[in-house]
C-alpha atoms as a PDB file:
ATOM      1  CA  UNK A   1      11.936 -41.831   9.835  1.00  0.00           C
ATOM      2  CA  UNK A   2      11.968 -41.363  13.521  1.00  0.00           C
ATOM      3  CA  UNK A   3       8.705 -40.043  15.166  1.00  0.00           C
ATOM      4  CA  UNK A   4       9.941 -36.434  16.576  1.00  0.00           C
ATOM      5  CA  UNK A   5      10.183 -35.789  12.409  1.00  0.00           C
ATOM      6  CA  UNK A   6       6.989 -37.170  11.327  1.00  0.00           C
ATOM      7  CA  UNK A   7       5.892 -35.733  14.647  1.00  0.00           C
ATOM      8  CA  UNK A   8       6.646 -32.311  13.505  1.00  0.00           C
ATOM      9  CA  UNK A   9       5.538 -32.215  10.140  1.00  0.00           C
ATOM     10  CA  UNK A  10       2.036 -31.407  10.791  1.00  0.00           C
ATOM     11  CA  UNK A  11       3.199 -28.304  12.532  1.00  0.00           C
ATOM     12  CA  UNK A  12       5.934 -26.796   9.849  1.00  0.00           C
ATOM     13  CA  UNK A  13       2.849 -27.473   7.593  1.00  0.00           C
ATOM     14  CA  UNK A  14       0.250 -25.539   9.564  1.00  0.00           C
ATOM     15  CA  UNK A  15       3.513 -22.916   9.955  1.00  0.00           C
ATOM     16  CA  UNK A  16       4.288 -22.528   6.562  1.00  0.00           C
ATOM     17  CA  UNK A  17      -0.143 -22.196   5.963  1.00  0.00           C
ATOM     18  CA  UNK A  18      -0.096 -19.494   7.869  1.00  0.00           C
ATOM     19  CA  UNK A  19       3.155 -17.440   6.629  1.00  0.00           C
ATOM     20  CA  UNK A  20       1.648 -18.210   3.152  1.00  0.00           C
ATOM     21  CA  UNK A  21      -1.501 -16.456   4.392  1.00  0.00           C
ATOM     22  CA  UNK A  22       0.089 -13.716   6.009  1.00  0.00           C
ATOM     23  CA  UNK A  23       1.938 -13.198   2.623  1.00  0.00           C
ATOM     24  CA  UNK A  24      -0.921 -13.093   0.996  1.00  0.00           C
ATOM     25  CA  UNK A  25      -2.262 -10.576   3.506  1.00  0.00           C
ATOM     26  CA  UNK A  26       1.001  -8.640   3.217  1.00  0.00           C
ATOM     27  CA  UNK A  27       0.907  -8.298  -0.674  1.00  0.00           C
ATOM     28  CA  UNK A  28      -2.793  -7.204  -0.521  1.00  0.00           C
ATOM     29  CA  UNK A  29      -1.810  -4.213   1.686  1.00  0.00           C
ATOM     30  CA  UNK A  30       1.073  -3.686  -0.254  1.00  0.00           C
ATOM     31  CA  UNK A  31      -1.074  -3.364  -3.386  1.00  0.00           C
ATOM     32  CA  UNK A  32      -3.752  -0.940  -1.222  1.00  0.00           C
ATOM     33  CA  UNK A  33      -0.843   0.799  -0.390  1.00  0.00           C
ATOM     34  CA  UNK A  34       0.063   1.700  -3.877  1.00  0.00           C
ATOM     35  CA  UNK A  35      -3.591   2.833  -4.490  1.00  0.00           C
ATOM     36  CA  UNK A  36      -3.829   5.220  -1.787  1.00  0.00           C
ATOM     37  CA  UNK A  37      -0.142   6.517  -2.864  1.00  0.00           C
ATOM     38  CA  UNK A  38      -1.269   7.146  -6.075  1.00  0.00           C
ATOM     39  CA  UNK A  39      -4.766   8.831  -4.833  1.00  0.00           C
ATOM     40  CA  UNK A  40      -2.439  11.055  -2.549  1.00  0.00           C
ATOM     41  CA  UNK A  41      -0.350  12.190  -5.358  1.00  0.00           C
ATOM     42  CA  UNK A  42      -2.850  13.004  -7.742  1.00  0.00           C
ATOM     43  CA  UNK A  43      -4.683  15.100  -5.309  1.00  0.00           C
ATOM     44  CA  UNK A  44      -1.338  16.884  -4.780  1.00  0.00           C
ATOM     45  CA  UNK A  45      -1.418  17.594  -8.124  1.00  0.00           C
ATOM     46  CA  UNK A  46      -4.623  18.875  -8.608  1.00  0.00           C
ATOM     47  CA  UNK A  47      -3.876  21.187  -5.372  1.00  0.00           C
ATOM     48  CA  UNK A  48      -0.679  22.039  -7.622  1.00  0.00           C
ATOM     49  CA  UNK A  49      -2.958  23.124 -10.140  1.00  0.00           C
ATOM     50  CA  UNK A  50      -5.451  25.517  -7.890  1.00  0.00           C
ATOM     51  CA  UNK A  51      -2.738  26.621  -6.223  1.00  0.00           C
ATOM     52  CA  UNK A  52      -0.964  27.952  -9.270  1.00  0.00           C
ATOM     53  CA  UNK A  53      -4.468  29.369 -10.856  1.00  0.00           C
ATOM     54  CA  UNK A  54      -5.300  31.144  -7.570  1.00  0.00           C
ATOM     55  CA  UNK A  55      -1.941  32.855  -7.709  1.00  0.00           C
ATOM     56  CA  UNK A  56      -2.113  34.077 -11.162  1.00  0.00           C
ATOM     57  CA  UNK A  57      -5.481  35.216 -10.362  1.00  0.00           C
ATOM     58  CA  UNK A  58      -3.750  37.071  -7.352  1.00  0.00           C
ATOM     59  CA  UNK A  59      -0.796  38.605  -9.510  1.00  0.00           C
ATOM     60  CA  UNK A  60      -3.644  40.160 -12.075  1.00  0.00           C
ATOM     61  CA  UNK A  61      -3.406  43.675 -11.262  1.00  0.00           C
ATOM     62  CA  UNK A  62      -6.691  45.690 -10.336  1.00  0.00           C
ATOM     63  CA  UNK A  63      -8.990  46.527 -12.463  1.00  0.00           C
END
């Protein structure tokens, strides 16, 4: 094998360590991501639901 290849293993290993960590890093942000998505909509909903309930309560007429 000439030397430049064996030369430049060591570095396409430490590479490909570091792209595997950063993928790593990637999916957990993707996944936290997702979370806060899902947080976000089901606040939206809930403000959906007052929403609606404070305008029926403003459509009642006067007592």
């Amino acid at each position: 094998m000439p030397q430049s290849a064996t030369h430049n293993s060591p570095k396409l290993s430490t590479i490909n360590d570091r792209l595997s960590t950063i993928d790593c890093q990637r999916s957990t942000v993707n996944y936290q991501l997702s979370t806060v998505n899902y947080q976000l909509s089901t606040v939206n909903y809930q403000l959906s639901t007052v929403n609606y309930q404070l305008s029926t309560v403003n459509d009642r007429p006067d007592v």
